[in-house]
Protein backbone atom coordinates (compact mmCIF):
# COMPACT_ATOMS: atom_id res chain seq x y z
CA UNK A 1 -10.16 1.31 -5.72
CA UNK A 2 -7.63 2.93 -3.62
CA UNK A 3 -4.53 1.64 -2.50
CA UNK A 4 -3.33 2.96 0.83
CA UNK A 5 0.70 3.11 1.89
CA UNK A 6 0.83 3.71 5.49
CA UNK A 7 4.06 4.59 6.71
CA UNK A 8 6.29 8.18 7.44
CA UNK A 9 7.71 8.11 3.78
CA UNK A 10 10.52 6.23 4.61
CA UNK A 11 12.31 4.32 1.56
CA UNK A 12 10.49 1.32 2.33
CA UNK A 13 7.33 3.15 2.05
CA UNK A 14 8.33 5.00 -1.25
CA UNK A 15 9.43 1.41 -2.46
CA UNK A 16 6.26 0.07 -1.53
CA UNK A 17 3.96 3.41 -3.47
CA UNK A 18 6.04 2.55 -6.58
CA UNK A 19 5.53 -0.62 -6.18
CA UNK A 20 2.03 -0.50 -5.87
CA UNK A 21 1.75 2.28 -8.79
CA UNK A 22 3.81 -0.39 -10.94
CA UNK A 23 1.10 -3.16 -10.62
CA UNK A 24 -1.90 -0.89 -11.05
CA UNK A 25 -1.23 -0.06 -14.32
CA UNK A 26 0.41 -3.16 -15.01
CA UNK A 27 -2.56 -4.43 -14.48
CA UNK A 28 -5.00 -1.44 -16.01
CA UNK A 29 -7.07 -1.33 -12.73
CA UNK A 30 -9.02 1.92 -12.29
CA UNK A 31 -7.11 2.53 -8.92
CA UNK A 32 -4.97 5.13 -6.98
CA UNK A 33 -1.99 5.50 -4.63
CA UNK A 34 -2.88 7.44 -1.15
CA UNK A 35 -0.21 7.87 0.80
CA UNK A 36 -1.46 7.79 4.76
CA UNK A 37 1.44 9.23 7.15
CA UNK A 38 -0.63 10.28 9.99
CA UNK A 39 0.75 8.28 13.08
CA UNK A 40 -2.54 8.62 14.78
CA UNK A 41 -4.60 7.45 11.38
CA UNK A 42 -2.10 4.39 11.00
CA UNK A 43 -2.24 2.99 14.10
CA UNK A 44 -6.15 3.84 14.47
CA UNK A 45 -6.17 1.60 11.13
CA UNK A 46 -4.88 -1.36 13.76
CA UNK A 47 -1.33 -0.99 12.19
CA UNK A 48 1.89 -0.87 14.53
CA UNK A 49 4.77 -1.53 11.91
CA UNK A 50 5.43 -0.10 8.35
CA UNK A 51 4.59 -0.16 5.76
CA UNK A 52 1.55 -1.51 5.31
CA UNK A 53 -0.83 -1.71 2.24
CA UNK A 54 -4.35 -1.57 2.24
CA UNK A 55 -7.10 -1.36 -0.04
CA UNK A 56 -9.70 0.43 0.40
CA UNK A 57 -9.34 0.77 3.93
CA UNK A 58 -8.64 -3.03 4.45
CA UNK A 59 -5.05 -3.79 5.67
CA UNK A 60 -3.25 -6.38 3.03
CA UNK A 61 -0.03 -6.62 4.73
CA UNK A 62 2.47 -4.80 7.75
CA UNK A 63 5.82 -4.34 7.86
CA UNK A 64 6.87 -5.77 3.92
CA UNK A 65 7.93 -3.95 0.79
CA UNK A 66 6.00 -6.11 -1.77
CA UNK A 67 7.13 -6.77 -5.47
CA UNK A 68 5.23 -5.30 -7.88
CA UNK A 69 3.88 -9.08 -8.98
CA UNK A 70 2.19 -9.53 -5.13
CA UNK A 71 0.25 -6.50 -5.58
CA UNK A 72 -0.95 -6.75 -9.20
CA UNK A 73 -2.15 -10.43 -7.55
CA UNK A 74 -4.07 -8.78 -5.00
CA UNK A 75 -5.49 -6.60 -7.36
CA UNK A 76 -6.49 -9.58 -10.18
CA UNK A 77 -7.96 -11.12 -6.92
């Protein structure tokens, strides 16, 4: 699995990567943080406001800085 942070690595988005780093191995998934900050790849992705979080290619969310509970939810789910 492969969690996605699109976004230009502004705090939000580096909130967001720990964030999402937190609640893998909060969880234990077998998972990684990929950090997308191509413009062109983010908004090819259908995403116009950051961050966002997907996984595995899927967008989860735009434009919020989840808690490290919401994302070890999304992973459990």
């Amino acid at each position: 699995m492969v969690l996605q942070i699109l976004g230009s690595g502004c705090p939000k988005c580096q909130k967001l990567a720990q964030n999402a780093q937190a609640a893998i191995d909060e969880v234990g998934a077998d998972a990684s943080v990929e950090k997308v900050t191509d413009m062109d790849k983010i908004t090819e992705m259908g995403v116009v406001m950051t961050p966002a979080l997907a996984i595995d290619g899927e967008v989860k969310t735009v434009g919020k800085t989840l808690s490290v509970d919401k994302i070890a939810e999304m992973l459990r789910s």
